[in-house]
Protein backbone atom coordinates (compact mmCIF):
# COMPACT_ATOMS: atom_id res chain seq x y z
CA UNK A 1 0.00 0.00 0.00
CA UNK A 2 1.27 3.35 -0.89
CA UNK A 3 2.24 5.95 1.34
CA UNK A 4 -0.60 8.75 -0.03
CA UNK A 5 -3.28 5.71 0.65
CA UNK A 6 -2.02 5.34 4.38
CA UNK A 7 -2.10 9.10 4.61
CA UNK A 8 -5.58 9.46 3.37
CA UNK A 9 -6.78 6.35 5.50
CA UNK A 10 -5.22 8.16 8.52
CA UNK A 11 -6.86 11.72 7.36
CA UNK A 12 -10.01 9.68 6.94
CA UNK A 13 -10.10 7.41 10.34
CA UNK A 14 -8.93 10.77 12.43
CA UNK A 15 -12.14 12.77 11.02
CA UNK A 16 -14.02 11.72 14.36
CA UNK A 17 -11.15 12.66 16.64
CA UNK A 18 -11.04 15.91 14.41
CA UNK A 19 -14.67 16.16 14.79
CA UNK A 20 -14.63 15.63 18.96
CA UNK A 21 -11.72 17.85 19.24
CA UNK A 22 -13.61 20.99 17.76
CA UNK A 23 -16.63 20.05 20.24
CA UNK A 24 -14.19 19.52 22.95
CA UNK A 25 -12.73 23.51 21.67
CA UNK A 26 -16.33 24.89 21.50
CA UNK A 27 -17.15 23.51 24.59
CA UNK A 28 -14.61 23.85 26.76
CA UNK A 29 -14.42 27.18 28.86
CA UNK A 30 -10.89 27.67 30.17
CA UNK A 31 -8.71 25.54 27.40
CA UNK A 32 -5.75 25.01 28.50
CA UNK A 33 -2.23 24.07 26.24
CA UNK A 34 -2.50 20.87 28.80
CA UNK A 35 -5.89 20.20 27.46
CA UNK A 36 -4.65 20.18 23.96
CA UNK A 37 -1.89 18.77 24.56
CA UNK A 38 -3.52 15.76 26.54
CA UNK A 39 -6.12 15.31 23.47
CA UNK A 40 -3.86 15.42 21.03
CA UNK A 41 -1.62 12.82 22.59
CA UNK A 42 -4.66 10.55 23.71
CA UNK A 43 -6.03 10.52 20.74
CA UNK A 44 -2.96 9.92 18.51
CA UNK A 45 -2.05 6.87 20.72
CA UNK A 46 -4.69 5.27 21.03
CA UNK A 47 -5.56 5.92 17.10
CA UNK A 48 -2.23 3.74 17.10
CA UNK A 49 -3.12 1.33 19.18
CA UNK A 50 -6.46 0.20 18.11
CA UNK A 51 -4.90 -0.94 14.03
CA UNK A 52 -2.41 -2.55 15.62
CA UNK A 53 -4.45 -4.52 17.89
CA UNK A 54 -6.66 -5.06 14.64
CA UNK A 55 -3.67 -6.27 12.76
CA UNK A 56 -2.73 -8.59 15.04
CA UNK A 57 -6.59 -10.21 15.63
CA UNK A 58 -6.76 -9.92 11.33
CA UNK A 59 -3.06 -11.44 11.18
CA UNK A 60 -4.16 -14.54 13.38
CA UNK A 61 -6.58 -15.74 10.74
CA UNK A 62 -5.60 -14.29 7.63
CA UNK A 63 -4.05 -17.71 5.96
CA UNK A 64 -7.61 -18.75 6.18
CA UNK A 65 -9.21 -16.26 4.47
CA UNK A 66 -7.10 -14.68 1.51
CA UNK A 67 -9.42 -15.60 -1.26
CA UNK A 68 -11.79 -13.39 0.04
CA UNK A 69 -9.71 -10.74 2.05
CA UNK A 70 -10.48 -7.66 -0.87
CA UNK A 71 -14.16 -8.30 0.31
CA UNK A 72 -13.51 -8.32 4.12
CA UNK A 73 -11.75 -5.02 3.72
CA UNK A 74 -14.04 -3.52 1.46
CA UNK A 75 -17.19 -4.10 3.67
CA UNK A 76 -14.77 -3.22 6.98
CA UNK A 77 -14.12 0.41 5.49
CA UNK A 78 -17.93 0.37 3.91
CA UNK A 79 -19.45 0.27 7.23
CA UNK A 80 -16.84 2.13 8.94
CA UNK A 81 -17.53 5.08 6.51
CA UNK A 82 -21.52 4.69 6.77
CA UNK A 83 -21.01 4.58 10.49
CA UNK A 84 -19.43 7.89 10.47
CA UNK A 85 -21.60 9.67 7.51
CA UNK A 86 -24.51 8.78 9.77
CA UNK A 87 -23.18 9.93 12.91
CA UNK A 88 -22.13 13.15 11.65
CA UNK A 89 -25.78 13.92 9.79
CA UNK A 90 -27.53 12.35 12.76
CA UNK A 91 -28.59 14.80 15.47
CA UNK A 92 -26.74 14.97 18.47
CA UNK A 93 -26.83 16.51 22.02
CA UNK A 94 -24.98 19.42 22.96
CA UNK A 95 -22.60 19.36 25.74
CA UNK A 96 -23.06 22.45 28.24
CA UNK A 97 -19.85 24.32 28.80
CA UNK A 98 -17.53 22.17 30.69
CA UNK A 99 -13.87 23.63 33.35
CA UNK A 100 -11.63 21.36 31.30
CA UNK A 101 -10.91 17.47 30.30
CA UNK A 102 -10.59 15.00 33.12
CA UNK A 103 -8.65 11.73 32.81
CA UNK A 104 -11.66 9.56 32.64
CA UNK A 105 -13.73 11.57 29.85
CA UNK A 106 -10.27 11.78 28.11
CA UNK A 107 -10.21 7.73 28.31
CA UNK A 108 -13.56 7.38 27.25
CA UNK A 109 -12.98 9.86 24.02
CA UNK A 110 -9.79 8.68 23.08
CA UNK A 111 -11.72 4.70 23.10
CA UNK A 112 -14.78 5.83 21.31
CA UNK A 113 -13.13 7.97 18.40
CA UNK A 114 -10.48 5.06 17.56
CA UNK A 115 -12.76 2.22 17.86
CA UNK A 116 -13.22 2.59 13.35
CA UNK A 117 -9.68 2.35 13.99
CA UNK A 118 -9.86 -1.24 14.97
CA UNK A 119 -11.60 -2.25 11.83
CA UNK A 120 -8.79 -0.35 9.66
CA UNK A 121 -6.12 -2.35 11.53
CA UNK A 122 -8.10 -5.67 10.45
CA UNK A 123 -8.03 -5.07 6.98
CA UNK A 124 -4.49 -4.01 7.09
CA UNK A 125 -3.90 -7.60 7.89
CA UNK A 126 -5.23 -8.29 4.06
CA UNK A 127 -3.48 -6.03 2.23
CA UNK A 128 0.44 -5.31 1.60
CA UNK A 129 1.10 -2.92 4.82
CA UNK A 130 4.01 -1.88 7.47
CA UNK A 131 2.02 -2.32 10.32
CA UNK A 132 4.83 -0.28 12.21
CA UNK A 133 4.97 3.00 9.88
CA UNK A 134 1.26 2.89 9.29
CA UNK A 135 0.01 2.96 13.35
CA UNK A 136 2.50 5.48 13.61
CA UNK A 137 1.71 7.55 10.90
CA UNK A 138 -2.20 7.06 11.81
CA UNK A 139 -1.40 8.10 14.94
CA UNK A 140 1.09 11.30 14.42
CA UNK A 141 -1.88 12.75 12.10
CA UNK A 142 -4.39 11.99 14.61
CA UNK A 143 -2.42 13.85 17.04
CA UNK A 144 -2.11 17.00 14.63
CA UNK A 145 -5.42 16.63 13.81
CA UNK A 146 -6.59 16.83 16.77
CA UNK A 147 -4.67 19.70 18.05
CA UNK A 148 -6.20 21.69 14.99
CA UNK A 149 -9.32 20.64 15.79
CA UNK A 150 -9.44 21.97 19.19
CA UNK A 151 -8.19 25.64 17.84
CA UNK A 152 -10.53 25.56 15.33
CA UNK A 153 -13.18 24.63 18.24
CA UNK A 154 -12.22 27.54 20.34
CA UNK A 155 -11.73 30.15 17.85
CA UNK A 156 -14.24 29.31 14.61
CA UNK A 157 -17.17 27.93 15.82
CA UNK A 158 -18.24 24.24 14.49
CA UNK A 159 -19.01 24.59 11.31
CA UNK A 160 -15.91 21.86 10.36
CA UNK A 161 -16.51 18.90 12.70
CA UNK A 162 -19.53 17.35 10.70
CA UNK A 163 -18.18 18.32 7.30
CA UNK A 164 -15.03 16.76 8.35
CA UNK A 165 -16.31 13.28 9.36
CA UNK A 166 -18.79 13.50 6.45
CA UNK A 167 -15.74 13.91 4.23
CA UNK A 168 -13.69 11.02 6.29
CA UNK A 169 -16.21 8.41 5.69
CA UNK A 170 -16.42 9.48 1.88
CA UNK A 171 -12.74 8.47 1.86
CA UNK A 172 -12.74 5.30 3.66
CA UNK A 173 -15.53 4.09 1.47
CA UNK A 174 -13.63 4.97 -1.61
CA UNK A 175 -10.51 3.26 -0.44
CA UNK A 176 -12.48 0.26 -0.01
CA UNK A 177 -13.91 0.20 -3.26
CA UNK A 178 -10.59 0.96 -4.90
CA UNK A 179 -9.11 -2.15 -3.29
CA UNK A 180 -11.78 -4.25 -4.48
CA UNK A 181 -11.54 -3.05 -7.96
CA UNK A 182 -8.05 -3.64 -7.66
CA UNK A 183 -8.54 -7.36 -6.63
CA UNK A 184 -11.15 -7.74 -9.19
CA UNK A 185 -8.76 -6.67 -11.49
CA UNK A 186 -10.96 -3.91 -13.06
CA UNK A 187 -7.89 -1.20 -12.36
């Protein structure tokens, strides 16, 4: 897999950590560079984490698969992107004005926006990837990402986190269905 694919799958599965970071900067009423900091880092790791933990579960039964691997990835990034089109059109509840990020809602978010993650590290078991270069680079753009994210949050309003996630599972979608043309040999 090329490097501009990894880069747009990591673009693409950090759109919800994007997306929670400018809600976290809206929301948020002293921000500190601790808070950033802290989100960015959280998030990057564990957006690092959670392929490589999919890698490994994908990499356990891959021999006995590979004829139909192309599928498993396509429908893995197919529902992955669906799952975050619909979140980010779906209506959701505001959060009121919060002091800061504690350690526990910083767990939580960091779990919930890398669980699509997961699924990405599973069908990197399929295809040609450095596992080691790929989490990492998943998880340095996450981190930057996410530090934009909260600026943006704090000083433009919110008008990017749905667009953003819209636009990440548009990608993941299309990388899926590029890798099953590829397998089918249509391109």
């Amino acid at each position: 897999m090329s490097v501009v694919i990894l880069l747009v799958i990591a673009v693409g599965v950090s759109a919800d950590a994007f997306a929670v970071a400018v809600a976290k900067g809206l929301h948020v009423r002293r921000l500190t560079l601790r808070d950033t900091g802290g989100l960015a880092l959280s998030f990057g790791a564990f957006q690092a984490l959670m392929p490589l933990l999919g890698w490994l579960l994908g990499r356990s039964f891959a021999d006995r698969i590979t004829e139909i691997d192309h599928w498993i990835a396509f429908g893995l990034l197919l529902l992955i992107g669906a799952k975050m089109i619909r979140e980010a059109v779906s209506p959701s509840d505001e959060e009121e004005d919060s002091d800061g990020i504690g350690v526990r809602e910083l767990l939580v978010l960091s779990v919930a926006t890398s669980i699509d993650a997961l699924a990405v590290g599973i069908s990197f078991a399929f295809l040609d990837v450095s596992i080691i270069p790929a989490v990492a680079l998943i998880g340095v753009i996450t981190a930057v990402v996410t530090a934009i994210g909260v600026v943006i949050g704090r000083r433009a309003g919110g008008r990017f986190g749905r667009p953003a996630e819209i636009a990440g599972g548009v990608v993941l979608i299309l990388i899926g269905t590029r890798i099953l043309l590829e397998h089918l040999g249509v391109f």
